[in-house]
Structure formats: structure tokens, C-alpha cells
Protein backbone atom coordinates (compact mmCIF):
# COMPACT_ATOMS: atom_id res chain seq x y z
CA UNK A 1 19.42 -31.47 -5.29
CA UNK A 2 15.70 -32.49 -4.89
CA UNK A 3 13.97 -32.48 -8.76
CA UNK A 4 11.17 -30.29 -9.42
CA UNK A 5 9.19 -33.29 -10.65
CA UNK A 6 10.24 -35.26 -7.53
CA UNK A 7 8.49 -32.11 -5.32
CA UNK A 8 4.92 -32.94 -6.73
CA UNK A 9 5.16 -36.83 -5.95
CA UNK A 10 5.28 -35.71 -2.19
CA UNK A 11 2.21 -36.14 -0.29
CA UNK A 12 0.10 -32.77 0.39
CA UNK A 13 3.05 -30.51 -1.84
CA UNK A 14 0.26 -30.14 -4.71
CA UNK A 15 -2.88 -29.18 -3.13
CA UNK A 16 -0.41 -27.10 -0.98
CA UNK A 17 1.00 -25.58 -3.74
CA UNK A 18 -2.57 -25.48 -5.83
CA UNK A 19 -4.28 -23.68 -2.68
CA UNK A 20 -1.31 -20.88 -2.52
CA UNK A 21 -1.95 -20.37 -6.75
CA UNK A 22 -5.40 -19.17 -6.59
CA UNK A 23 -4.55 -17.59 -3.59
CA UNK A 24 -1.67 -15.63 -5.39
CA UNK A 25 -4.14 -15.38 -8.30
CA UNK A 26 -7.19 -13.82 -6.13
CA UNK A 27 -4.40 -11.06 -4.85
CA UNK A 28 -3.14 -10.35 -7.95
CA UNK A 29 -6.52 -9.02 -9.71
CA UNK A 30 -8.15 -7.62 -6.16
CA UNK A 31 -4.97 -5.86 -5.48
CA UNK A 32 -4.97 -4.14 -9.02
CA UNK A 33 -8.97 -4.33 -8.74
CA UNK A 34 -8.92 -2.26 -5.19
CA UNK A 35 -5.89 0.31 -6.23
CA UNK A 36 -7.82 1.36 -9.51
CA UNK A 37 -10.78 1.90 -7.55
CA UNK A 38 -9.51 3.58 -4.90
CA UNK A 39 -7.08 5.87 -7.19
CA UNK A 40 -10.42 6.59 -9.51
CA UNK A 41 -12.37 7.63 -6.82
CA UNK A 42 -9.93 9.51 -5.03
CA UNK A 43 -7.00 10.80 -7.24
CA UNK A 44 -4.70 9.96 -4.71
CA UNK A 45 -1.23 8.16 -5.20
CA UNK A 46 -1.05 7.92 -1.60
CA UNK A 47 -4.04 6.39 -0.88
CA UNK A 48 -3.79 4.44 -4.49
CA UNK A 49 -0.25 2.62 -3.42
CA UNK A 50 -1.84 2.03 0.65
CA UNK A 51 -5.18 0.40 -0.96
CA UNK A 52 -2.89 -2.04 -2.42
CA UNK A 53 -0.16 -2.70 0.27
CA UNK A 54 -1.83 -1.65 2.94
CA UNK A 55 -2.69 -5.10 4.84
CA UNK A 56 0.88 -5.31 5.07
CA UNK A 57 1.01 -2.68 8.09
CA UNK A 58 -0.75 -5.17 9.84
CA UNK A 59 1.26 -7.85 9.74
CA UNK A 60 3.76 -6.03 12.75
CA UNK A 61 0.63 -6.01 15.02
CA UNK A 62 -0.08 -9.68 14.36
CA UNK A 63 3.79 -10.70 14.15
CA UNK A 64 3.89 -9.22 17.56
CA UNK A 65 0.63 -10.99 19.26
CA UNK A 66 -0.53 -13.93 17.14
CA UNK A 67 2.73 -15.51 15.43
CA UNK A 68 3.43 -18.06 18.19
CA UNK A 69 0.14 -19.68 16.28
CA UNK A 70 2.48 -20.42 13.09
CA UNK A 71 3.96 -23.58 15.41
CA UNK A 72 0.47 -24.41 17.74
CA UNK A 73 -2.46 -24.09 15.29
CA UNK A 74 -3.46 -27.59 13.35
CA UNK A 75 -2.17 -26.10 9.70
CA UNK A 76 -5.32 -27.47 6.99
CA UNK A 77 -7.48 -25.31 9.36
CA UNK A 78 -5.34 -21.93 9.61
CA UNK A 79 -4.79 -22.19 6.23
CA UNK A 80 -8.69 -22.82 5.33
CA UNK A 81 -9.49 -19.95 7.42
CA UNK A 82 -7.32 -17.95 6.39
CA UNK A 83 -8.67 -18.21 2.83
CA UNK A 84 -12.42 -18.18 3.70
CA UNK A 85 -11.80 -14.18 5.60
CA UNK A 86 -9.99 -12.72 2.47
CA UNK A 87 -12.93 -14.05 0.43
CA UNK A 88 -15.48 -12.16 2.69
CA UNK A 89 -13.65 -9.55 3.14
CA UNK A 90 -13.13 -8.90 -1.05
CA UNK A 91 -16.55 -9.41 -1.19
CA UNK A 92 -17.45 -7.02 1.57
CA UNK A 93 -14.87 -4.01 -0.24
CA UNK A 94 -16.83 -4.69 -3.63
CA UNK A 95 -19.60 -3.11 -1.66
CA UNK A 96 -21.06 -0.16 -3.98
CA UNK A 97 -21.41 2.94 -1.27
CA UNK A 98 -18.21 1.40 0.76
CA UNK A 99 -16.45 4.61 1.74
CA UNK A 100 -12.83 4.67 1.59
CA UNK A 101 -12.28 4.55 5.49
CA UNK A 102 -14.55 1.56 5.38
CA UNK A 103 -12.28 0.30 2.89
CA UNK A 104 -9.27 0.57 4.54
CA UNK A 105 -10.78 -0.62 7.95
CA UNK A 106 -11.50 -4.07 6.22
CA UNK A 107 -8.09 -4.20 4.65
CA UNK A 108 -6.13 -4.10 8.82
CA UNK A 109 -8.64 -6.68 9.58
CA UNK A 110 -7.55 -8.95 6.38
CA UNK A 111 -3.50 -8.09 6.71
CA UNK A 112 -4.23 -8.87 10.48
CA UNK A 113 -5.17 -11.98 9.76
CA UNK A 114 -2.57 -12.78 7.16
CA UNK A 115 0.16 -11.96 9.42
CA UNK A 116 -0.25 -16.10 10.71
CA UNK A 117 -0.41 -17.24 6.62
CA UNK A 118 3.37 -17.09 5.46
CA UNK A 119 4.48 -18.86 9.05
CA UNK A 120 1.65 -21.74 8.65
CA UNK A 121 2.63 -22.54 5.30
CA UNK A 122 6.36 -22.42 4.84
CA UNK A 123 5.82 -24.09 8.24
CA UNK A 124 3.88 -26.78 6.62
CA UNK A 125 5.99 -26.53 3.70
CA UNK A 126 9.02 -27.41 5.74
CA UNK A 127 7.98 -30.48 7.78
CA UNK A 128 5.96 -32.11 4.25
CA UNK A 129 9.41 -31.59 2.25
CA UNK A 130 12.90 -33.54 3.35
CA UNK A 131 15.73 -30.79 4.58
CA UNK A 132 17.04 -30.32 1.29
CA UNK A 133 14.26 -30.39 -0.50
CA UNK A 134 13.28 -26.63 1.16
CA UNK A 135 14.96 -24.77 -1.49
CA UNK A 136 13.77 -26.08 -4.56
CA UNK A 137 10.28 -26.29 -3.02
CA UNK A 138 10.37 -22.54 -1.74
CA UNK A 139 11.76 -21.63 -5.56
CA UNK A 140 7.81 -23.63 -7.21
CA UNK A 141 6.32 -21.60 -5.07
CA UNK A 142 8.21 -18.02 -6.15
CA UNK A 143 7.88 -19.25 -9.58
CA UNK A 144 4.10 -20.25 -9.59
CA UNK A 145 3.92 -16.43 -7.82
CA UNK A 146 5.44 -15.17 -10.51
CA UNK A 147 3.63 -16.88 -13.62
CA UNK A 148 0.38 -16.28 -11.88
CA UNK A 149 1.26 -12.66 -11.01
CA UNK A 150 2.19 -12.73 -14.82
CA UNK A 151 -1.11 -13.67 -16.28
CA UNK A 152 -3.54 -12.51 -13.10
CA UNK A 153 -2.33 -8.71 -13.56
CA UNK A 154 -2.33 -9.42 -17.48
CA UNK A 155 -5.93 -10.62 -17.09
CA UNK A 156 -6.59 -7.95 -14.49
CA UNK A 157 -5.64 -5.12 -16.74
CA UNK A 158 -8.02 -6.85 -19.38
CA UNK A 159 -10.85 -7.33 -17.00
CA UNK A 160 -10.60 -3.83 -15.67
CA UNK A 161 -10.77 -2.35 -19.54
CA UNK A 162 -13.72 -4.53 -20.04
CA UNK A 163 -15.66 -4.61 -16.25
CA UNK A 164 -16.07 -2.63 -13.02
CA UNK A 165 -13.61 -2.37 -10.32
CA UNK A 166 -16.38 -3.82 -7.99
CA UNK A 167 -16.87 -6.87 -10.60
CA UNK A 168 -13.24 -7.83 -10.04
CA UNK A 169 -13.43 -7.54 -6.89
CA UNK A 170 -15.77 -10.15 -6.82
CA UNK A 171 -14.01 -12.51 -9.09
CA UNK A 172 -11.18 -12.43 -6.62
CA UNK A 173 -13.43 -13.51 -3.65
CA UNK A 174 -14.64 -16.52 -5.87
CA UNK A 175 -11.07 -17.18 -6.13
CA UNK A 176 -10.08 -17.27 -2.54
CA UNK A 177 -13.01 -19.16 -1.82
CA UNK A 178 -11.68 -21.84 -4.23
CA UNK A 179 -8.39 -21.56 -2.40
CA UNK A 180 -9.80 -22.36 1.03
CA UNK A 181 -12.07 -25.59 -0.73
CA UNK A 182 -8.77 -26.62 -2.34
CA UNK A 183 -6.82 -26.86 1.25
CA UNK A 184 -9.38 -28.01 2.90
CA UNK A 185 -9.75 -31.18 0.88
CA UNK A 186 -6.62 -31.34 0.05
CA UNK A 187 -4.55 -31.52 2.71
CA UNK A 188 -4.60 -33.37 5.95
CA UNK A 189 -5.31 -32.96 9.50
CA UNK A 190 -1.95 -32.60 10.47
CA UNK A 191 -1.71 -31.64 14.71
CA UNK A 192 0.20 -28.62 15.15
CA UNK A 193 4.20 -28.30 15.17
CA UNK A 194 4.46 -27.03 19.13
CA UNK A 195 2.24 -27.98 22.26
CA UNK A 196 0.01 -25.21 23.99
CA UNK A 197 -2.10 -22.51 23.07
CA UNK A 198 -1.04 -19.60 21.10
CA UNK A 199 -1.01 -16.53 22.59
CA UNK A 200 1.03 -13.43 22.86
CA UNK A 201 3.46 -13.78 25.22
CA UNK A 202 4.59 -16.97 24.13
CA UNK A 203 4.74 -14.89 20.45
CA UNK A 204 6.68 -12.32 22.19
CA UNK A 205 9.47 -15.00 23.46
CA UNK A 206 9.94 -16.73 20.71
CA UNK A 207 10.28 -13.70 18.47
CA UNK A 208 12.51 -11.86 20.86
CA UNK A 209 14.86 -15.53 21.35
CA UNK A 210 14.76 -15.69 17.49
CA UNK A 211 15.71 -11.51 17.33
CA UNK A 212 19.01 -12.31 19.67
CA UNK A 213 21.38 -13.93 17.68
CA UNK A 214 23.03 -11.57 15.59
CA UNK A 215 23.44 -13.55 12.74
CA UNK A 216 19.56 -14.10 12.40
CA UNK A 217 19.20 -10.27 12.91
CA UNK A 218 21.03 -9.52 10.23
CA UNK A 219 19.54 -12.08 7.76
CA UNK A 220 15.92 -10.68 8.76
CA UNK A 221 16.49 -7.24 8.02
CA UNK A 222 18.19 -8.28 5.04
CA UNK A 223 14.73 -10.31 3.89
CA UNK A 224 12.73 -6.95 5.34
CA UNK A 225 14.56 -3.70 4.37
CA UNK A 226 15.88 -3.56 0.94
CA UNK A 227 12.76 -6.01 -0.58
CA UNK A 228 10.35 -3.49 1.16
CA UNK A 229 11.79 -0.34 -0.37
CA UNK A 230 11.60 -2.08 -4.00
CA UNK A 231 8.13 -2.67 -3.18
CA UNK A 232 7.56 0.85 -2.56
CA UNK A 233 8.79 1.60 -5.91
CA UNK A 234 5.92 -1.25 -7.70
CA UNK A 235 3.12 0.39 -5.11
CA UNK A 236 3.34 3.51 -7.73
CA UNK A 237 2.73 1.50 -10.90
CA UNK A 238 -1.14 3.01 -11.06
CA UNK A 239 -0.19 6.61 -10.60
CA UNK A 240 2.80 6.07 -12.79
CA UNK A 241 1.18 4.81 -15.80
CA UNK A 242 -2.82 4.36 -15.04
CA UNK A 243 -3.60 2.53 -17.75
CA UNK A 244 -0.56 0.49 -18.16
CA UNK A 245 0.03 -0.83 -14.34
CA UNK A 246 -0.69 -4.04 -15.68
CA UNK A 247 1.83 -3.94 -18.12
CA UNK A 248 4.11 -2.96 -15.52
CA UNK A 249 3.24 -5.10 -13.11
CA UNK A 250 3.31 -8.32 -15.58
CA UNK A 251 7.19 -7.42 -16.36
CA UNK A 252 7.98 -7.64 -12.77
CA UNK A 253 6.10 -11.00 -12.20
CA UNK A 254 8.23 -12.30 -15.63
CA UNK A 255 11.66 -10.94 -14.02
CA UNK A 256 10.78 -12.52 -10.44
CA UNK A 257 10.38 -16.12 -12.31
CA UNK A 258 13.39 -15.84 -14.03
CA UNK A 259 15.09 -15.00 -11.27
CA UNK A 260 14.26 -17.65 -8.76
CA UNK A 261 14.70 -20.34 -11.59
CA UNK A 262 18.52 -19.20 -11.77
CA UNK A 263 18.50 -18.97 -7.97
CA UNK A 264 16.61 -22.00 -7.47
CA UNK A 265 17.35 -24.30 -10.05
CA UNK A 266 20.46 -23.38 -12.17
CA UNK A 267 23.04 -21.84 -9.63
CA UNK A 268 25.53 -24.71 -7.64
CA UNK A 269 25.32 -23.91 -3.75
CA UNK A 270 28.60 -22.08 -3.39
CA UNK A 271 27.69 -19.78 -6.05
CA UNK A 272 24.37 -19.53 -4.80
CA UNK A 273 25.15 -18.47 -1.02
CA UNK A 274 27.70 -15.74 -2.39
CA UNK A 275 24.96 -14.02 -4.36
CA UNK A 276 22.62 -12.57 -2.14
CA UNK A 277 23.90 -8.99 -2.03
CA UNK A 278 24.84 -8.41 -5.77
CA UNK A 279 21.19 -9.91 -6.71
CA UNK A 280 19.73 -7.56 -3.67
CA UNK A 281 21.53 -4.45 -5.31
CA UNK A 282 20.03 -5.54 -8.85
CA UNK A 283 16.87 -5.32 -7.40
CA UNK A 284 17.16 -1.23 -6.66
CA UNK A 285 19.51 -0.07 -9.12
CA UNK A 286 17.19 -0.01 -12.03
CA UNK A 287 14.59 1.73 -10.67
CA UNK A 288 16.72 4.62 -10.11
CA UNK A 289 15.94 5.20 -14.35
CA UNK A 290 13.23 6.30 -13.32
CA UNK A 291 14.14 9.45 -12.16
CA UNK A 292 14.23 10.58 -15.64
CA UNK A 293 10.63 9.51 -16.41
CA UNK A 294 11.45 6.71 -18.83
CA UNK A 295 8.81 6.10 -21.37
CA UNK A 296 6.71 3.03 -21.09
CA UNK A 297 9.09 0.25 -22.71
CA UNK A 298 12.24 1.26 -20.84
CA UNK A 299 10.04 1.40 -17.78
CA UNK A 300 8.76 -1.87 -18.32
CA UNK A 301 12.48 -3.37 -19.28
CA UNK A 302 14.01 -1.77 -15.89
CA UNK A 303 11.34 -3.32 -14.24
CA UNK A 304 11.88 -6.67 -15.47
CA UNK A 305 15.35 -6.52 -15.10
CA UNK A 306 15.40 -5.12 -11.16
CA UNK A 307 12.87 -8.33 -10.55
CA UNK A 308 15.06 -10.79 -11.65
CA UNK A 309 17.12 -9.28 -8.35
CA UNK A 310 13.88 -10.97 -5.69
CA UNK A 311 16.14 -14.39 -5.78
CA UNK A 312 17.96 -13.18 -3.48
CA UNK A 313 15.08 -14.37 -1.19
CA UNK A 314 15.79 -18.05 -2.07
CA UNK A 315 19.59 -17.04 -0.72
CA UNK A 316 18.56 -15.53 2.66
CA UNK A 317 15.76 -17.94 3.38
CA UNK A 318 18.35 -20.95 3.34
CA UNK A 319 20.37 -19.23 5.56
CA UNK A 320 17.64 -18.31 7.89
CA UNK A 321 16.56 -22.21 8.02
CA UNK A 322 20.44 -22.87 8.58
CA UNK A 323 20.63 -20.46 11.46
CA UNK A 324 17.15 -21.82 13.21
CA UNK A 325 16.42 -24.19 15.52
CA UNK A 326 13.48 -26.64 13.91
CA UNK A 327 10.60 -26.24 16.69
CA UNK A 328 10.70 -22.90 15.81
CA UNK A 329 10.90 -22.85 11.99
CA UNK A 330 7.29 -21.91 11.38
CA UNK A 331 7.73 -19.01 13.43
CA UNK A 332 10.59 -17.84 12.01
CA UNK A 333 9.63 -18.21 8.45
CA UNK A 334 6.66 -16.43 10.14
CA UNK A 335 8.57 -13.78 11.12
CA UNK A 336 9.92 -13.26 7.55
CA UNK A 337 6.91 -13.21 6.43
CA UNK A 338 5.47 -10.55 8.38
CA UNK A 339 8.83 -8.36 8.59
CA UNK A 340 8.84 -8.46 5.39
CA UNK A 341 5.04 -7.43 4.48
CA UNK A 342 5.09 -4.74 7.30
CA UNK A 343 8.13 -3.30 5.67
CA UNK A 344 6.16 -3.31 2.08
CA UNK A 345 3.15 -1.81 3.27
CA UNK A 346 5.71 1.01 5.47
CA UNK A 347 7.34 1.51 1.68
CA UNK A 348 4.63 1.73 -0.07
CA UNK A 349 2.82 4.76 2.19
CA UNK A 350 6.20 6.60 2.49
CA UNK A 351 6.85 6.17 -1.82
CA UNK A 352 3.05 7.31 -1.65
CA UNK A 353 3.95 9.99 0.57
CA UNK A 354 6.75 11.21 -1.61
CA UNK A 355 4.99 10.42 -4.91
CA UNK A 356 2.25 12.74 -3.26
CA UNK A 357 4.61 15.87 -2.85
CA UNK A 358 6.39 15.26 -6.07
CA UNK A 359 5.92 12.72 -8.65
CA UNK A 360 5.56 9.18 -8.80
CA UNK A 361 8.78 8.73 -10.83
CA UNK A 362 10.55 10.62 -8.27
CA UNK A 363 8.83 8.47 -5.35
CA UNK A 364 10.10 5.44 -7.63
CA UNK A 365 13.82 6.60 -7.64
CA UNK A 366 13.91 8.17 -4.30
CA UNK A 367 12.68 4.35 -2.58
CA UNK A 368 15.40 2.49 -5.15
CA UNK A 369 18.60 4.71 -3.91
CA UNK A 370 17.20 3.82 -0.18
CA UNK A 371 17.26 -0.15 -1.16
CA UNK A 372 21.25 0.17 -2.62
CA UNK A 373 21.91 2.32 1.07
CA UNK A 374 20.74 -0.24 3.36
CA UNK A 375 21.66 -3.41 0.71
CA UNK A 376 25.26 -1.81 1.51
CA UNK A 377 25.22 -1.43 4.93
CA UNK A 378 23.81 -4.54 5.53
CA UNK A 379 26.86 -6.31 3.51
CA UNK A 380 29.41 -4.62 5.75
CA UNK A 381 28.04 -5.43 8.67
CA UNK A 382 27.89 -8.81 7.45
CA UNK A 383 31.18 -9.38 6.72
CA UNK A 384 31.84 -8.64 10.22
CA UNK A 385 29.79 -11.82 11.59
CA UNK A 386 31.22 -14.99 11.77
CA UNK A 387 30.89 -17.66 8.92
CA UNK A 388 28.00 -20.00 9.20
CA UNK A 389 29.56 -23.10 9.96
CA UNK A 390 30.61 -21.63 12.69
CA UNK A 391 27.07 -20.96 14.33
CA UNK A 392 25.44 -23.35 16.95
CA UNK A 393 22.75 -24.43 14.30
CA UNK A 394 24.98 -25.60 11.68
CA UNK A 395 26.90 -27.56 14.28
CA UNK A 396 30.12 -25.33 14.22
CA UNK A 397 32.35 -25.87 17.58
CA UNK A 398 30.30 -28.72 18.42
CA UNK A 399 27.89 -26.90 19.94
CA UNK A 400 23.87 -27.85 19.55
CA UNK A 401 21.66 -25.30 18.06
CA UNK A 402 18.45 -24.63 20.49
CA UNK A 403 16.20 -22.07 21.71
CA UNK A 404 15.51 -21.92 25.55
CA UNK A 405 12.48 -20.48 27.04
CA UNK A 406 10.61 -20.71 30.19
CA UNK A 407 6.73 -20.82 29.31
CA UNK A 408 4.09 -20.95 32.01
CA UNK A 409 1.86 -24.42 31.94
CA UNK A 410 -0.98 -24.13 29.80
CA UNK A 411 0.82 -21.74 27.09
């Protein structure tokens, strides 16, 4: 297996993976910056949990029309551009006066935008890195997510206790801005993956020839459904404990490192591959404590623990890049990307939904026993799919793995 150490000799992998840091970083303590704000001005666990997840919803709307850009966009510029919109639009939500639909309005134009980020860079990510070298690379990155989630919502909480929700805010735009410098210089003009423009038919192909194959299918809504549910449960953190989300939100960052260094790192491949549902159902199961209101340390210890269960990303993500043709891989890691936020930002409104006719502990409990349902499902229907090496892209029967679709010139 490709070294850690051996990842940061490859050309481009560090400012790549430097870039994604502060952009990781800038999220961490606007997210937590934007959900205090909203929740102080409003009182609203609804609105609280949207404020923060919201810009996921957006991502089906740009899966659906601006994905095919993932392949056909030069990736140093997406990326760059990418980074320079979430820094104006931070700034712009630090706005004193902003009302909350203005708010909220900015935040579908940001997620709308993201919707192209995950596909450009674990598009980029793929071609920089050898084949086997995917893995390990994708587990730096989910560790570096986690350590920085780890000290930015630490810090957060600290800079929240000490400044304005407005002055974090701002500190996060300063951060993406530093994001978008480090890309730009550090990376190189690479042309893009696919010929012709982007647009949204050619999205709408490539996503519905990706859809078709029912092993992919099932591996998608495996990344989408029961990750998104468990996200629900972390979008109530503020209303749970408001002046320990940090805390809260720190313990999950700790349990998703440990997790995808066992995943990533420690586990042998045949292990690995045959650990995706038991790590999937670890990542519900203890949240359903919280239907009994545990007190702040078993809170934050179930939380911990139930992260450790997000390698199971690592697991699925391999297979997708098993079962996918490679002139379409940043579009289908696109496609994760986005299935994956829209389902977050769909959890956390319905948890904030629930949390708003109940309680947030019951919101919590009610989105964990969802995430074992579907986790379950998913596994039967599973075993009811051929084995891998039997599918076109892994060679099985002979057979070569490839994508056909008829695009009109110019697209």
C-alpha cells in the first residue's frame, strides 16, 4: 500500500491537500459562527440546524445541471473559484442588519456553487495519485478533516465566548481567501479531464449512465442515506447543548480521525471491504442514547464513538472507483459528493423539523434509528448483487468496463 509519507512527495498532493485544510478550517468556525447566530437571533432549532447544513440542499440542483463540469473545467481554476465565492459570500452573511432570508438566500447561492467542489477535487485527486494510491490519499484528507474539525470547532467555541458571531464570520472569509491563494499558486494548469463544454444535458447523461448499473446504485445510496441521517443527528448539537456544541462537535471530528486511520491505514484489504456495513451501523447506534437525554460527557463519548463509524466512507468510495469507468471518475466522485451533501442538508431540516415539535434529543434518536433502517436494508439488498469481480469494471467475464453516450458536437 502507498505510504503516507510517499503521498506528500507527489507533485501538486500538498498544496492540494493544504488548499482543502483551510478550506475545512474556514467551514468549521463559519458553520458554528452562522448556526449560533442564527439560533441567537431566532430561537429556532430548525432554522439553527438549516443555517448550518443548509448549502447542502443545493448541491441536488447543481448535481443535476452543473456536475458534467467536474470532468470539462481546467481544475486550479474551479477550485480557485470556488474558494474566492465562499469567501465573499461569509463576508457578505457577517453583514450586521442581514436578515435571516437574506441569510439563507446567500447560503443556496454558496451550496450551489459547491455542488462542482467534491467532483473537481477527488477528480484531481485521482489523476495526481497512482490507482492504488486513492485510498490512502482519500484517508489524509478525512484525517486532516477531522484534526482540523477538531481544533477549528475547539477554537470556534473559544472565539465565540470571547468575539461576535459576525467577527467569526469574518475570520472564516480570511480563511477561504487563503484557500483560493494557496491553489492558485500551488497547483498547476492542468486542461480538463473530458473535451467540450459543460452543460446540463451532458450532466444529465452522465449521471443517469452512472445511476444504471445497479451495483453503483446501491453503493451511492449507501455513501448518501445512512451518512445523511447521522448528520441530521450533529445539525442539533447547538440546540442540544448551546454552549457546549463545540465540545460536541470536537468529539465527533476526534472519532472521524480515528476511524479513517483504522480504515485507511491499519485494516488489510479483505478485512477492509467486509466492513462497510458493521462500521455504517456504528455510526447510528449510539446516537440512539440520546433518547434518554444523556448528560454532557456520555453525550460527548457516544458521539465520539458513532464517528469512528464515517470510515465506512473510505470502504464505499473504493468500491465506487472499482465499479467506474475512469473518464467519468470526477463525476462520479462528484456525484458522491453532492448525494451525499443534499442528503445532509435534507437530514438536518427534517431532525430540525422534529427537534422543533419535540426535543432535540428526540430529533437526535429519532434520525439515528432511521440510519440502522436503511444501513439494513441496504445490506440485504446487497447481498443480492453480484460480487465485484464479477462487474465489467473490474474486468470480471472479460468484459471492458465503459460508459456509452451519444453527445451532440460542441457539448
Amino acid at each position: 500500500m502507498t505510504s503516507y509519507r510517499s503521498l506528500f512527495r507527489t507533485p501538486e498532493f500538498t498544496p492540494l491537500f493544504l488548499g482543502s485544510a483551510a478550506q475545512t478550517a474556514a467551514g468549521t468556525v463559519g458553520g458554528l459562527a452562522l448556526g449560533t447566530l442564527v439560533y441567537r437571533a431566532t430561537g429556532s432549532p430548525l432554522l439553527s440546524a438549516v443555517s448550518m447544513f443548509g448549502p447542502s440542499l443545493a448541491q441536488v440542483l447543481g448535481a443535476t445541471v452543473l456536475l458534467s463540469g467536474a470532468d470539462r473545467l481546467p481544475p486550479r481554476t474551479a477550485l480557485t473559484a470556488i474558494a474566492l465565492v465562499f469567501a465573499a459570500g461569509t463576508a457578505l452573511q457577517a453583514l450586521p442588519g442581514l436578515p435571516v432570508g437574506a441569510v439563507f438566500a446567500v447560503l443556496l447561492a454558496m451550496g450551489l456553487v459547491a455542488s462542482l467542489g467534491g467532483g473537481v477535487r477527488w477528480g484531481l485527486l485521482n489523476e495526481i495519485l497512482a490507482k492504488d494510491g486513492y485510498l490512502p490519499g482519500r484517508s489524509v484528507f478525512n484525517m486532516m478533516s477531522g484534526l482540523t474539525q477538531i481544533a477549528g470547532f475547539a477554537t470556534g467555541g473559544a472565539l465565540l465566548a470571547a468575539l461576535s458571531p459576525r467577527v467569526c464570520l469574518l475570520l472564516s472569509a480570511a480563511l477561504y481567501l487563503t484557500a483560493g491563494l494557496a491553489l492558485r499558486l500551488g497547483l498547476s494548469a492542468r486542461p480538463p479531464r473530458s473535451a467540450g463544454r459543460p452543460s446540463a444535458s451532458a450532466t444529465w447523461r452522465a449521471n443517469s449512465a452512472l445511476w444504471s448499473d445497479r451495483s453503483r446504485r446501491l453503493t451511492y445510496l449507501g455513501l448518501w442515506l445512512p451518512n445523511g441521517m447521522v448528520v441530521g443527528c450533529e445539525s442539533l448539537y447547538v440546540s442540544y447543548a448551546p454552549h457546549a456544541a463545540g465540545t460536541l462537535f470536537a468529539c465527533g471530528a476526534l472519532g472521524m480521525f480515528a476511524g479513517d486511520v483504522t480504515v485507511g491505514r491499519l485494516l488489510p484489504p479483505g478485512v477492509r471491504r467486509r466492513l462497510a456495513t458493521p462500521l455504517l451501523l456504528l455510526l447510528a447506534v449510539p446516537y440512539l442514547a440520546f433518547a434518554a437525554h444523556p448528560p454532557l460527557p456520555l453525550a460527548a463519548l457516544c458521539v465520539t464513538l458513532a464517528s469512528v463509524g464515517f470510515g465506512a466512507s473510505l470502504v464505499q468510495q473504493e468500491r465506487l472507483m472499482d465499479l467506474t469507468p475512469g473518464e467519468l471518475a470526477g463525476q462520479a466522485l462528484g456525484l458522491h459528493s453532492s448525494g451525499m451533501l443534499t442528503m445532509q442538508g435534507v437530514s438536518a431540516a427534517a431532525a430540525g423539523a422534529v427537534a422543533q415539535l419535540t426535543t432535540p434529543a428526540a430529533g437526535m434518536a429519532l434520525m439515528a434509528a432511521g440510519s440502522v433502517a436503511v444501513t439494513l436494508v441496504l445490506a440485504a439488498a446487497g447481498r443480492r448483487t453480484p460480487p465485484l469481480a464479477d462487474h465489467p469494471c473490474t474486468g470480471g467475464g472479460g468484459r471492458v468496463c465503459s460508459v456509452q453516450m451519444t453527445l451532440p458536437v460542441g457539448v
